[in-house]
Protein backbone atom coordinates (compact mmCIF):
# COMPACT_ATOMS: atom_id res chain seq x y z
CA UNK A 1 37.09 -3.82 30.44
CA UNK A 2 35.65 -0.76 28.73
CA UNK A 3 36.16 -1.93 25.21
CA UNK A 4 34.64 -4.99 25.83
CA UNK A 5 31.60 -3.78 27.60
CA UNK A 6 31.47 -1.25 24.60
CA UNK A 7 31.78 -4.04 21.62
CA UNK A 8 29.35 -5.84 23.33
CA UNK A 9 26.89 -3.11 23.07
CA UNK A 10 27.56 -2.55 19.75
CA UNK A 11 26.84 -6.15 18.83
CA UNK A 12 23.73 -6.18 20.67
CA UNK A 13 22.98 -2.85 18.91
CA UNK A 14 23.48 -4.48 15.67
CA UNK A 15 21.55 -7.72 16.11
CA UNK A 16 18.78 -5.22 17.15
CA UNK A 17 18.80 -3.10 13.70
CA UNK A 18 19.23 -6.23 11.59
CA UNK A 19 15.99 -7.49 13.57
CA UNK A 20 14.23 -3.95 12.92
CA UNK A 21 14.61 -3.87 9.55
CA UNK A 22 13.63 -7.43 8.70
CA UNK A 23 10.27 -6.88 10.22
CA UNK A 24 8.61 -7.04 6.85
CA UNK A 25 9.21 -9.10 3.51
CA UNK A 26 10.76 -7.60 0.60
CA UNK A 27 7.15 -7.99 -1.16
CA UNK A 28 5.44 -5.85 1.37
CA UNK A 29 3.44 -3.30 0.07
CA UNK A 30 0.92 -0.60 2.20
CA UNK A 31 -2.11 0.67 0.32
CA UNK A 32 -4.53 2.66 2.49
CA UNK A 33 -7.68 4.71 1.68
CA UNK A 34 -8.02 7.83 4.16
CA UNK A 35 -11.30 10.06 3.76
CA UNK A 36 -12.30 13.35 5.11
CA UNK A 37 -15.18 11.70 6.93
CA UNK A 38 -12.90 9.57 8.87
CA UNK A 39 -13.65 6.31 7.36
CA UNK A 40 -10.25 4.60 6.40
CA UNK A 41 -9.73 1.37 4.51
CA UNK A 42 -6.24 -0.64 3.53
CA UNK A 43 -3.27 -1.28 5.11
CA UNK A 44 -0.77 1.49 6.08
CA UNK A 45 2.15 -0.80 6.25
CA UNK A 46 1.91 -3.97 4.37
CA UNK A 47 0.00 -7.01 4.38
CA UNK A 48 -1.84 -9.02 1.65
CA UNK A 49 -5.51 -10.65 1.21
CA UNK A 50 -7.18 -10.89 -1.85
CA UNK A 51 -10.57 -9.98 -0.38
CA UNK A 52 -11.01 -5.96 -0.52
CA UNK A 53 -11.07 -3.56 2.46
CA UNK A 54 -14.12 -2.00 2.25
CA UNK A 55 -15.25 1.89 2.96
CA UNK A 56 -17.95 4.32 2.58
CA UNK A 57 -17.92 7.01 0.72
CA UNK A 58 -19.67 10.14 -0.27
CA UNK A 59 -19.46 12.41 -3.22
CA UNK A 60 -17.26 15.32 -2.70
CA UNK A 61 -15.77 13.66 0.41
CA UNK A 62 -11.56 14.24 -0.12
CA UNK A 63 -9.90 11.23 -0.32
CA UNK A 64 -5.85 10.72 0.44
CA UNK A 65 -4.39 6.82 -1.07
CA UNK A 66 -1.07 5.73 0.88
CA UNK A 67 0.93 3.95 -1.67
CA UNK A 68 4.33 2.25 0.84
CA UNK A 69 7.18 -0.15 -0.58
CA UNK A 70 10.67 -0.53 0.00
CA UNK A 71 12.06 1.20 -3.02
CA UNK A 72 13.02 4.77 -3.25
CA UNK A 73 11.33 6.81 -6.08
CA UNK A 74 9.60 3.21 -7.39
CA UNK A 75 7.28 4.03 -9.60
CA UNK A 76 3.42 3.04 -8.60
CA UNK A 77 0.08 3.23 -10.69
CA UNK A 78 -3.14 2.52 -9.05
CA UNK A 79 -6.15 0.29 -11.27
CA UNK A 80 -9.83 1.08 -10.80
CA UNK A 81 -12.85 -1.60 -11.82
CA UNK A 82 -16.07 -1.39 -10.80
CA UNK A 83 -15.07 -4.96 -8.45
CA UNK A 84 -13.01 -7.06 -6.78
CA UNK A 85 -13.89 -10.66 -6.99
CA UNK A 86 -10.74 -12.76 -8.30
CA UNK A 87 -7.58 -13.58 -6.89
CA UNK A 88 -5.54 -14.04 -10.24
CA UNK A 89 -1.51 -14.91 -9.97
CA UNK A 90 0.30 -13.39 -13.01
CA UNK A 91 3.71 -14.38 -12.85
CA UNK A 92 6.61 -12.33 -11.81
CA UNK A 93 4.27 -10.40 -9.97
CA UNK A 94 4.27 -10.16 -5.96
CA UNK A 95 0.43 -10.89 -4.49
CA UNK A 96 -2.79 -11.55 -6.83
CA UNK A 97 -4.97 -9.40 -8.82
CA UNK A 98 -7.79 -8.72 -6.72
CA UNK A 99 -9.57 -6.45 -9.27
CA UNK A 100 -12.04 -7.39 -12.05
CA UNK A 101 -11.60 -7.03 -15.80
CA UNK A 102 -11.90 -4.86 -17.20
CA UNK A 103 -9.19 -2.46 -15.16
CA UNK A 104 -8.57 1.71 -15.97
CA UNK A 105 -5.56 3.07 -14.75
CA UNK A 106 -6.14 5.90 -12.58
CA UNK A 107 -3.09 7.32 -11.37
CA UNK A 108 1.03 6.45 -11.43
CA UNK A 109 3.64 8.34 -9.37
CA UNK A 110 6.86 7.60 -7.13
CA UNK A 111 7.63 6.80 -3.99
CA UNK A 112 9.33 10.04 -3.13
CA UNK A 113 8.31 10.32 0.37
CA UNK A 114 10.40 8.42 3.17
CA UNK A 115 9.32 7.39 6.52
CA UNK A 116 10.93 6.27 9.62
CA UNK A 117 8.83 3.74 10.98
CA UNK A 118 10.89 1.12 10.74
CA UNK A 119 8.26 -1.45 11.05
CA UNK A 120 7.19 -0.42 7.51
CA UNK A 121 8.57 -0.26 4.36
CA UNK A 122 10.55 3.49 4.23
CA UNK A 123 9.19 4.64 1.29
CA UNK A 124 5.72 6.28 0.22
CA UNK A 125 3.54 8.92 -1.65
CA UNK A 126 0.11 9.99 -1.03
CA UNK A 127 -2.47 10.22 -4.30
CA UNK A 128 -5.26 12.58 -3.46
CA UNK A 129 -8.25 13.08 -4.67
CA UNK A 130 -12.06 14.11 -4.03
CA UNK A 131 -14.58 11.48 -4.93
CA UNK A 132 -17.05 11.97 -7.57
CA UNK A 133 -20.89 13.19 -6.76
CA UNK A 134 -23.01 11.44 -8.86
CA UNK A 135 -22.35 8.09 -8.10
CA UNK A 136 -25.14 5.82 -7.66
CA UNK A 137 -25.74 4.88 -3.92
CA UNK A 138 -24.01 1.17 -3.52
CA UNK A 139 -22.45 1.49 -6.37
CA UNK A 140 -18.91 0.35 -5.96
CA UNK A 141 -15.23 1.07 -7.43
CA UNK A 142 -12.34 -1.06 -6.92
CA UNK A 143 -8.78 0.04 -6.17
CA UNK A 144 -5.42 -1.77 -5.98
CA UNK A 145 -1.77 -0.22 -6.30
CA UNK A 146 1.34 -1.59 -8.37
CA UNK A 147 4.64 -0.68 -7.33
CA UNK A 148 8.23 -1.86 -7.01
CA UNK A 149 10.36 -2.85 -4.05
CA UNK A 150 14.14 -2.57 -3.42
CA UNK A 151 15.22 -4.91 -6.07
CA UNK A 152 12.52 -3.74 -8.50
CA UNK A 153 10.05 -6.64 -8.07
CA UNK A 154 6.83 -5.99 -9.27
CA UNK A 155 4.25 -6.37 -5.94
CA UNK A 156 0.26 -5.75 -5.63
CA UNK A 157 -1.47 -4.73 -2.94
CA UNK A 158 -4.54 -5.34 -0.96
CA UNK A 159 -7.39 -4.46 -3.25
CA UNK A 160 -9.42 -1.74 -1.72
CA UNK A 161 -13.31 -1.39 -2.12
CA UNK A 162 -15.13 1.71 -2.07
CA UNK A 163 -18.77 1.73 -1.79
CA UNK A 164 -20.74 5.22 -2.57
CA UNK A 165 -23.15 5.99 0.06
């Protein structure tokens, strides 16, 4: 009676993980904007919408960009334009480009970091930065990640919008 009570555990066990893990799809990517002031854009899981998070920000203010997907040491690279007004498909690629033309890479890495939320895709890396002085108030600047999942699909993420105040 033991074994069984024990294989029955370990099946409920194991319909448990296999519900854990898919919890997100294999295009999910996180992008989040975290600044010293507090004020935090993005998603820090995953989710999708081709309007921008916006956020505040001041010159000098330190600024810390989550970039989360699902594959381990993917390389990311993060686009800046001065908006965020289309949702453009490009084939092949995961989501819509949110960003306007013309688009300046601003800075690539890997997802070297892991994480175990479960509820979110496992790996990340954090891009930091301190925002420039100088900036015009209102004046905005766009941001949206590219990275790869676990079978090296291309995916975009939400478009963040940072306006200098």
């Amino acid at each position: 009676m033991s074994f069984l009570r024990f294989a029955l555990a370990s099946l409920a066990l194991l319909g448990f993980s296999n519900v854990a893990l898919a919890q997100y799809p294999a295009d999910a990517v996180g992008f989040q904007w975290s600044g010293s002031s507090g004020a935090s854009a993005g998603r820090f899981c995953w989710g999708f919408e081709c309007r921008p998070a916006t956020v505040r920000a001041s010159g000098g203010e330190q600024i810390q960009l989550l970039v989360r997907a699902d594959g381990q040491n993917a390389p990311y690279a993060i686009f800046a334009s001065l908006g965020a007004s289309q949702c453009l498909p490009i084939p092949g690629i995961a989501h819509e480009l949110a960003l306007d033309f013309p688009l300046t890479l601003v800075a690539t890495g890997t997802l070297s970091q892991q994480s175990p939320i479960l509820a979110c895709p496992s790996f990340f890396d954090i891009y930091a930065f301190t925002f420039p002085n100088g900036i015009p108030r209102g004046a905005s600047v766009a941001l949206q990640a590219l990275t790869f999942n676990a079978v090296a699909t291309p995916a975009l993420s939400i478009p963040i919008l940072a306006i200098a105040g």
